[in-house]
PDB file of N, CA and C in Angstrom:
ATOM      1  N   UNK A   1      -0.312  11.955  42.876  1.00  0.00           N
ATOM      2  CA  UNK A   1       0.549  12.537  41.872  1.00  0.00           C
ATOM      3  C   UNK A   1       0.054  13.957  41.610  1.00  0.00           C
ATOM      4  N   UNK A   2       0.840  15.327  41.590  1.00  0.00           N
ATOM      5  CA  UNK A   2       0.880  16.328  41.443  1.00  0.00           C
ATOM      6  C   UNK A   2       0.757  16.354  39.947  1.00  0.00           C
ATOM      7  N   UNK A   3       0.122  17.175  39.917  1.00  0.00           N
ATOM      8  CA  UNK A   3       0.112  18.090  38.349  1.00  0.00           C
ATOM      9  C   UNK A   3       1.554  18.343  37.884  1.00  0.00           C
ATOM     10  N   UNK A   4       2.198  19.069  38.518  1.00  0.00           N
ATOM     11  CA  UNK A   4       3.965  18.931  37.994  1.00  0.00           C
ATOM     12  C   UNK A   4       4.087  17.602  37.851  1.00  0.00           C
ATOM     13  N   UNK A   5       4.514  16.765  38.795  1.00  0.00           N
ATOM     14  CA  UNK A   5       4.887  15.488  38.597  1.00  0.00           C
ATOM     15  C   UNK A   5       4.275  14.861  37.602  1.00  0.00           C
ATOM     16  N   UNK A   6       2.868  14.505  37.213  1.00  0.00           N
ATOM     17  CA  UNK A   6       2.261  14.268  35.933  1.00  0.00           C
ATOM     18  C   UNK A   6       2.287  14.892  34.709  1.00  0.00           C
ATOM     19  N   UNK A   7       2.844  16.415  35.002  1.00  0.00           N
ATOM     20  CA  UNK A   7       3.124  16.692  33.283  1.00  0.00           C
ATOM     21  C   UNK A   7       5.006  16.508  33.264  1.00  0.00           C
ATOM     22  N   UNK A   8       5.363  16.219  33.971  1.00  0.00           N
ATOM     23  CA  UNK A   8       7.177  15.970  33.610  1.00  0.00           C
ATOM     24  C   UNK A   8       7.076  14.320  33.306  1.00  0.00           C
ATOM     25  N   UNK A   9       6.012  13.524  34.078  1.00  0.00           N
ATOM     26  CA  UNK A   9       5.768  12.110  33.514  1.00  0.00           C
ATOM     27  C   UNK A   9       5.270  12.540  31.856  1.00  0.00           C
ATOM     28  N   UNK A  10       4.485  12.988  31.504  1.00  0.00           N
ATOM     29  CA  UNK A  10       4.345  12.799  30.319  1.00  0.00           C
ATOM     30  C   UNK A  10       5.508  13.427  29.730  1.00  0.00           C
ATOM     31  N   UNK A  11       6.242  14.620  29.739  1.00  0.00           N
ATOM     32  CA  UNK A  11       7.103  15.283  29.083  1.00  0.00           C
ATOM     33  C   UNK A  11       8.367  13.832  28.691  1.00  0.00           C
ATOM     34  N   UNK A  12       8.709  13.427  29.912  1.00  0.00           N
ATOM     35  CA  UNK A  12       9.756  12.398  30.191  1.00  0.00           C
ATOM     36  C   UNK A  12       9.461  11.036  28.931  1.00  0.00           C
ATOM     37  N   UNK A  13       8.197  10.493  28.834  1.00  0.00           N
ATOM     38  CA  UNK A  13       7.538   8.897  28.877  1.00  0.00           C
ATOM     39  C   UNK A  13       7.221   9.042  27.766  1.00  0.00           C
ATOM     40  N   UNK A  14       5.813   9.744  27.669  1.00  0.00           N
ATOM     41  CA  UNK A  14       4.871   9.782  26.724  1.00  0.00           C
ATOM     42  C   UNK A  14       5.161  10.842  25.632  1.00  0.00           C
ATOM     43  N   UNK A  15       5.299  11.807  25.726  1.00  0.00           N
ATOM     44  CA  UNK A  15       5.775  12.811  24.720  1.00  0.00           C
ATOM     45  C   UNK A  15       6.471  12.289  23.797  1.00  0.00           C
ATOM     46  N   UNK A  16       8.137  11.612  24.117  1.00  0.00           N
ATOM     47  CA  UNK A  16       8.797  10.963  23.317  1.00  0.00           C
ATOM     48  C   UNK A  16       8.246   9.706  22.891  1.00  0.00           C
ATOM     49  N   UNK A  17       7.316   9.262  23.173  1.00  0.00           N
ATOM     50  CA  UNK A  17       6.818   8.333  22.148  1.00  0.00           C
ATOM     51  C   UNK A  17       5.718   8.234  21.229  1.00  0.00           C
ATOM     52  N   UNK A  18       5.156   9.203  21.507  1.00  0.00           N
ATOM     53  CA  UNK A  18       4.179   9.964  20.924  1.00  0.00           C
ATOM     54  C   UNK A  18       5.227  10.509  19.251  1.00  0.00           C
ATOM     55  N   UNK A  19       6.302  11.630  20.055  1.00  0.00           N
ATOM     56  CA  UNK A  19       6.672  11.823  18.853  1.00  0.00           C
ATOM     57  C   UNK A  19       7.466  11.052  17.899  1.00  0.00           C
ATOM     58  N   UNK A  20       8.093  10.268  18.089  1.00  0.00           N
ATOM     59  CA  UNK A  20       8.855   8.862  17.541  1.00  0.00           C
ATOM     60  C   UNK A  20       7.274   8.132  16.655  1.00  0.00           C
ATOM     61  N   UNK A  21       6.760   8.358  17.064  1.00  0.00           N
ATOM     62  CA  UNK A  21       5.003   7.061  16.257  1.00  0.00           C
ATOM     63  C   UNK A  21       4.946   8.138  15.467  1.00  0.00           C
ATOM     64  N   UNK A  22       4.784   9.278  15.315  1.00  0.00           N
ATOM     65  CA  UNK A  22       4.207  10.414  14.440  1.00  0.00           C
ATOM     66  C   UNK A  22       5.664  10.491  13.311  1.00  0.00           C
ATOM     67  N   UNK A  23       6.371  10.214  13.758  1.00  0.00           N
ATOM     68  CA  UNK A  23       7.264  10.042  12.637  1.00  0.00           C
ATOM     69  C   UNK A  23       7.636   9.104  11.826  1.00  0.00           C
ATOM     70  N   UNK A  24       7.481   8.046  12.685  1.00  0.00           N
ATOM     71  CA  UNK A  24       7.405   7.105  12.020  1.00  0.00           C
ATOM     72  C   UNK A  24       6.250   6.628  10.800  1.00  0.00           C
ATOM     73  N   UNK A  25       5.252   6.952  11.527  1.00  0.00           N
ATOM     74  CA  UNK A  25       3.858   7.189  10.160  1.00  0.00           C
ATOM     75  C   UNK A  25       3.944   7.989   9.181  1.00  0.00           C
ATOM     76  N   UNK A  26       4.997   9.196   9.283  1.00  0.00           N
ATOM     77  CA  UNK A  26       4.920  10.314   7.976  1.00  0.00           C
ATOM     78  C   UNK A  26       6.027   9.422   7.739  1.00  0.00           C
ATOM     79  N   UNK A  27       7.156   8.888   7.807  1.00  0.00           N
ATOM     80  CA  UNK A  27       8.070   8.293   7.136  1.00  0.00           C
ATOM     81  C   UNK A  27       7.526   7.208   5.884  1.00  0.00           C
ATOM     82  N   UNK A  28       6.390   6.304   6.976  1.00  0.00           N
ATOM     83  CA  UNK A  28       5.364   5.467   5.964  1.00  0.00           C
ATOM     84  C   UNK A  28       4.553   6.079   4.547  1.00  0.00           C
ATOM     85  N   UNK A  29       4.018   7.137   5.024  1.00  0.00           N
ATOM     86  CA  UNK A  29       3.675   7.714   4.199  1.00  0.00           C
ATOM     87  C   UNK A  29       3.920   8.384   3.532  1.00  0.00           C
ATOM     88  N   UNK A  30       4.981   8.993   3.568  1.00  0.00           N
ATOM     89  CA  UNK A  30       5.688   9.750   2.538  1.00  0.00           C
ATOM     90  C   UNK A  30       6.615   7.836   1.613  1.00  0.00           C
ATOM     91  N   UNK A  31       6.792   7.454   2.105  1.00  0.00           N
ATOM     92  CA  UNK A  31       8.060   6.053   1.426  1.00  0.00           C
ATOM     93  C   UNK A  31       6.846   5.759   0.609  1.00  0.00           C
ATOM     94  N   UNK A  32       5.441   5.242   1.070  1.00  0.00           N
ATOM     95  CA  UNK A  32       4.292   4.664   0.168  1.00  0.00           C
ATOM     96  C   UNK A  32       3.798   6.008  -1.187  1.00  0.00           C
ATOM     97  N   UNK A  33       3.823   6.712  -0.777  1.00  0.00           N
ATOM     98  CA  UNK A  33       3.442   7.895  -1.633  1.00  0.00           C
ATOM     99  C   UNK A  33       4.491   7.939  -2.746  1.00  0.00           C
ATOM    100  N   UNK A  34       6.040   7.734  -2.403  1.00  0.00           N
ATOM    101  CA  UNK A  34       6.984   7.806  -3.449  1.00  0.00           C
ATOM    102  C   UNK A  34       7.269   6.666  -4.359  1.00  0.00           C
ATOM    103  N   UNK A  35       6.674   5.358  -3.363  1.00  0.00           N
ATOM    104  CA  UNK A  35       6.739   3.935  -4.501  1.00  0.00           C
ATOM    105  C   UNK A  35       5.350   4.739  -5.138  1.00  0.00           C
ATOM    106  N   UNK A  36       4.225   4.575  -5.007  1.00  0.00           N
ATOM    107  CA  UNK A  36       2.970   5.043  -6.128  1.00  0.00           C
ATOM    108  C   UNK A  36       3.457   5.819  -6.844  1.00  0.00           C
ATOM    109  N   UNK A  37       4.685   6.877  -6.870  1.00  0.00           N
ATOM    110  CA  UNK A  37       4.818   8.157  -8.193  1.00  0.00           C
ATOM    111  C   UNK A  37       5.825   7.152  -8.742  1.00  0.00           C
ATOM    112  N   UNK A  38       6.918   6.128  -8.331  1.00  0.00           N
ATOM    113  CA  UNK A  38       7.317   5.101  -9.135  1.00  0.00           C
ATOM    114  C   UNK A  38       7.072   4.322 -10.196  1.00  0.00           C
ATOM    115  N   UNK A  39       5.977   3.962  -9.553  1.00  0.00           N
ATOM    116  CA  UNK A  39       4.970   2.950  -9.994  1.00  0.00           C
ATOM    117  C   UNK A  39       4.736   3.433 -11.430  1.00  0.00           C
ATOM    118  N   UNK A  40       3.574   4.911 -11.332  1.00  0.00           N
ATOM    119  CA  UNK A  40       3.091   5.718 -12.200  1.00  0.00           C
ATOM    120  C   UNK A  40       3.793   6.379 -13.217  1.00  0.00           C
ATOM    121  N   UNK A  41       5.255   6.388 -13.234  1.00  0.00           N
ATOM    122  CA  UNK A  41       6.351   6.775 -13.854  1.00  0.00           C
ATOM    123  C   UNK A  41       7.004   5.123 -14.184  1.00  0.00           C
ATOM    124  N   UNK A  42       6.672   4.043 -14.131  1.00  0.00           N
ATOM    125  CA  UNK A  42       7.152   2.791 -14.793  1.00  0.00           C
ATOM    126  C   UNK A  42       5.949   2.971 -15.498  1.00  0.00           C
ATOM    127  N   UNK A  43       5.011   2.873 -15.094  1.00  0.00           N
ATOM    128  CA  UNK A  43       3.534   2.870 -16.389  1.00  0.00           C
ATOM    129  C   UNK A  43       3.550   3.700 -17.130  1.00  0.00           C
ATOM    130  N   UNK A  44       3.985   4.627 -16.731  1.00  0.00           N
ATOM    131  CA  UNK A  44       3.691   5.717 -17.908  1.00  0.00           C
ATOM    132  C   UNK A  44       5.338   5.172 -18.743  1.00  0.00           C
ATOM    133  N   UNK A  45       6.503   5.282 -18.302  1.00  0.00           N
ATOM    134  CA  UNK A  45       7.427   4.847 -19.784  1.00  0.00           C
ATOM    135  C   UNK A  45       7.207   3.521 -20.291  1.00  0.00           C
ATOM    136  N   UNK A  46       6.751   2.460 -20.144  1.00  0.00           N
ATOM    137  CA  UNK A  46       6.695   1.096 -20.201  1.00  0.00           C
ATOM    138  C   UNK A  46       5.294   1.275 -20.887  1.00  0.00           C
ATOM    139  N   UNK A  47       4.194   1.711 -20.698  1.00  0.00           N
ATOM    140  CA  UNK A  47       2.950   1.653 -21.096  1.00  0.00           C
ATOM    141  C   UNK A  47       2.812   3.002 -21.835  1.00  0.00           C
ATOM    142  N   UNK A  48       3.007   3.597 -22.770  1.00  0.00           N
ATOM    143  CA  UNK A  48       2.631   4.560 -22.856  1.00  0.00           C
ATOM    144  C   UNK A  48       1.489   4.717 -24.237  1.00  0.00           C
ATOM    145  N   UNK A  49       1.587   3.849 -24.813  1.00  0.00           N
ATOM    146  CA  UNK A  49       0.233   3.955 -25.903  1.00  0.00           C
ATOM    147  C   UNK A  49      -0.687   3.337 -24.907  1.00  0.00           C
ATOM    148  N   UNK A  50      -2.061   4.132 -25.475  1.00  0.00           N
ATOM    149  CA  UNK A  50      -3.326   2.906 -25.007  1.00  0.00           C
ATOM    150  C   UNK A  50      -3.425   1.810 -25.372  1.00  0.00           C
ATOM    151  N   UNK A  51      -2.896   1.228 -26.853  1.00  0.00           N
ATOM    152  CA  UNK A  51      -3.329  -0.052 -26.857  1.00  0.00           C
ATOM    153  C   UNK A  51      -2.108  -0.910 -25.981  1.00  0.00           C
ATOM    154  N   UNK A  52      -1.044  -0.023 -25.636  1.00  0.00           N
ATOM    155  CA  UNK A  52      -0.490  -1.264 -25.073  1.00  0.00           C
ATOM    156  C   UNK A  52      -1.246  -1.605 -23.253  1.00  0.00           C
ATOM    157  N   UNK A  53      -1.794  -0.439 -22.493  1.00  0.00           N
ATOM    158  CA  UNK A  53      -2.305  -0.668 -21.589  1.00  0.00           C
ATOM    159  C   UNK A  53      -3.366  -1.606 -21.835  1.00  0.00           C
ATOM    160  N   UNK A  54      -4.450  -1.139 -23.125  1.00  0.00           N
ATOM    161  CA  UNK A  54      -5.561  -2.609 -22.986  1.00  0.00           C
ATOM    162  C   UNK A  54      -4.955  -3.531 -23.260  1.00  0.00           C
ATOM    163  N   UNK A  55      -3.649  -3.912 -23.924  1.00  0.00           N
ATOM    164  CA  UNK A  55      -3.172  -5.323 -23.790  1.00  0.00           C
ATOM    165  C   UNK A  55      -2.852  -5.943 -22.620  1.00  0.00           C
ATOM    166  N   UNK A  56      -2.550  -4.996 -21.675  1.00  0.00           N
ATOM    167  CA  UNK A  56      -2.244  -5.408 -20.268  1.00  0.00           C
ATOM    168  C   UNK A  56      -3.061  -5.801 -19.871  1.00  0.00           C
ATOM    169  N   UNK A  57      -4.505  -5.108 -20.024  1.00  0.00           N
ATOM    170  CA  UNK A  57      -5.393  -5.253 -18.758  1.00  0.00           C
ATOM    171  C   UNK A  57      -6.340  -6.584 -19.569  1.00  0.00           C
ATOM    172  N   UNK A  58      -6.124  -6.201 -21.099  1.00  0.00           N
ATOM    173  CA  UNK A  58      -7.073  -7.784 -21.398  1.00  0.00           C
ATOM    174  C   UNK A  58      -6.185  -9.160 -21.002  1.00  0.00           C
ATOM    175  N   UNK A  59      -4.981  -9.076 -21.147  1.00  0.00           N
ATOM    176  CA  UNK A  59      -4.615 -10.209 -21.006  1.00  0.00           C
ATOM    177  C   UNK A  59      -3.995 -10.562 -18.905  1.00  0.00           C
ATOM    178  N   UNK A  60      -4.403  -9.724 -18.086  1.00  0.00           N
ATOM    179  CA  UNK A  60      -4.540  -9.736 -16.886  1.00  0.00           C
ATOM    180  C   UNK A  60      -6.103 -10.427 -16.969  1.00  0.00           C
ATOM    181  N   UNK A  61      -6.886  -9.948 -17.312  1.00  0.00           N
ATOM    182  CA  UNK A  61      -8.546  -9.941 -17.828  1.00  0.00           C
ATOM    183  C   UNK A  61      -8.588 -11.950 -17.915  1.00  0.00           C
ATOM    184  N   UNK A  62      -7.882 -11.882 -18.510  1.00  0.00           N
ATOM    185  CA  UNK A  62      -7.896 -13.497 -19.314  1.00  0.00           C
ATOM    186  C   UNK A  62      -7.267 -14.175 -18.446  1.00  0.00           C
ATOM    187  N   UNK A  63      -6.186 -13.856 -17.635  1.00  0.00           N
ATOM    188  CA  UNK A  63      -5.527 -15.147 -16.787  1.00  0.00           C
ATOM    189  C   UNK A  63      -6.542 -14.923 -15.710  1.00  0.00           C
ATOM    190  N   UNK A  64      -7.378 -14.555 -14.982  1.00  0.00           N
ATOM    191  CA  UNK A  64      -8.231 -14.301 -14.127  1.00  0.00           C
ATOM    192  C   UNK A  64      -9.416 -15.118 -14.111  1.00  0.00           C
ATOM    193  N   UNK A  65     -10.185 -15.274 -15.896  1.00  0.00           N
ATOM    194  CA  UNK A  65     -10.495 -15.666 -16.498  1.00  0.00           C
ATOM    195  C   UNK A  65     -10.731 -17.447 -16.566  1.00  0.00           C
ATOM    196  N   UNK A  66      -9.005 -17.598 -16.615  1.00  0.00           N
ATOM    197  CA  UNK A  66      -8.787 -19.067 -16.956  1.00  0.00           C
ATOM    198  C   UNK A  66      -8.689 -19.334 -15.504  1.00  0.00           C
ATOM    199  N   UNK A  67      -8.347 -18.713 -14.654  1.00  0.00           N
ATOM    200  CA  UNK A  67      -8.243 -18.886 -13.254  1.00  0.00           C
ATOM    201  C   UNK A  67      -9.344 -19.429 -12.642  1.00  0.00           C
ATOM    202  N   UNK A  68     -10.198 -18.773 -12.631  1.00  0.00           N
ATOM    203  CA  UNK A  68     -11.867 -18.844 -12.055  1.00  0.00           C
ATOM    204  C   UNK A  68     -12.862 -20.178 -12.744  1.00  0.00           C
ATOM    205  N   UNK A  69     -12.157 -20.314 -14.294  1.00  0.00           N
ATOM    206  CA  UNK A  69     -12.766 -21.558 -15.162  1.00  0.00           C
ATOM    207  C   UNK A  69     -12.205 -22.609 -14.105  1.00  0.00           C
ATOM    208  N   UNK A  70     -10.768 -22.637 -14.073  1.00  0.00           N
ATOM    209  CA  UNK A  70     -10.217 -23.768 -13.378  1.00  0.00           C
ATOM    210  C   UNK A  70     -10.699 -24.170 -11.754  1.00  0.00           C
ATOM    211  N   UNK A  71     -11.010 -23.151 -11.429  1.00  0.00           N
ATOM    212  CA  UNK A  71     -11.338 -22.443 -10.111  1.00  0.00           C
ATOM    213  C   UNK A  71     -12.349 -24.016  -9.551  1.00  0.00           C
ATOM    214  N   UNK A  72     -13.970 -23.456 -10.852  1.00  0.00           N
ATOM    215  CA  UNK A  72     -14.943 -23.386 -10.543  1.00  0.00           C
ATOM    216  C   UNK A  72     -14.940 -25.123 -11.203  1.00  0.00           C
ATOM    217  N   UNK A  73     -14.140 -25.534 -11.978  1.00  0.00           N
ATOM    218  CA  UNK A  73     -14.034 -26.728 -12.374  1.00  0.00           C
ATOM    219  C   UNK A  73     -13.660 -27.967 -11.298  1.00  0.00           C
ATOM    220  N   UNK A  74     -12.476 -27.485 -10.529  1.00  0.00           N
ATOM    221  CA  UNK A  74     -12.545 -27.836  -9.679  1.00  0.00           C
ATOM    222  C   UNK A  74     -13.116 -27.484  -8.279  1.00  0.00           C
ATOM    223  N   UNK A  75     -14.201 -27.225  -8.157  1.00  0.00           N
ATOM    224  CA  UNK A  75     -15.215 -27.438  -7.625  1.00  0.00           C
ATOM    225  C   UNK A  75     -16.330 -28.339  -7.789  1.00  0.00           C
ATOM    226  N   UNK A  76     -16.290 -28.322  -8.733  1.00  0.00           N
ATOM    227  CA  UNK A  76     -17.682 -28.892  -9.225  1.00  0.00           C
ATOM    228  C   UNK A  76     -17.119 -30.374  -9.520  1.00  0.00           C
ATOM    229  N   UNK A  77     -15.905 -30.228  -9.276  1.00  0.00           N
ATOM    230  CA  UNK A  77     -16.004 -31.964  -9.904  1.00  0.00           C
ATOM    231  C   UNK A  77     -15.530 -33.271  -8.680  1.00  0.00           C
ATOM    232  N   UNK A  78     -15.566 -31.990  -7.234  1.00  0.00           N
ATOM    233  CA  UNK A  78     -15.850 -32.503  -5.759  1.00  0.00           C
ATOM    234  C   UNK A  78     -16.862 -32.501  -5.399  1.00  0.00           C
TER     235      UNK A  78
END
């Protein structure tokens, strides 16, 4: 295989799929980047005092909590 012939194989093959994957990953990442400013814009109108965030996170805190009691209960009682 010639040097021409091997760079029109890649131009032809590989190039276009090369660039199709590279787009496809900034598509990912830009779509994931815009759910997180979503996200951060539901928390911030939905949450916007502090005490309502520590209510979130204590009572996330607590089902975790009762989770791990139950968890470890049943464990121990096999």
């Amino acid at each position: 295989m010639t040097f021409p012939e091997a760079l029109e194989f890649f131009a032809r093959y590989v190039w276009p799929f090369l660039l199709a994957w590279n787009v496809y990953l900034f598509r990912q990442v830009y779509q994931c980047k815009r759910d997180m400013y979503e996200y951060k814009l539901y928390v911030a109108t939905n949450f916007t005092s502090k005490r309502d965030l520590e209510k979130m996170f204590s009572d996330f805190e607590a089902r975790i909590d009762k989770r791990l009691d139950q968890f470890s209960q049943t464990i121990s009682t096999r």
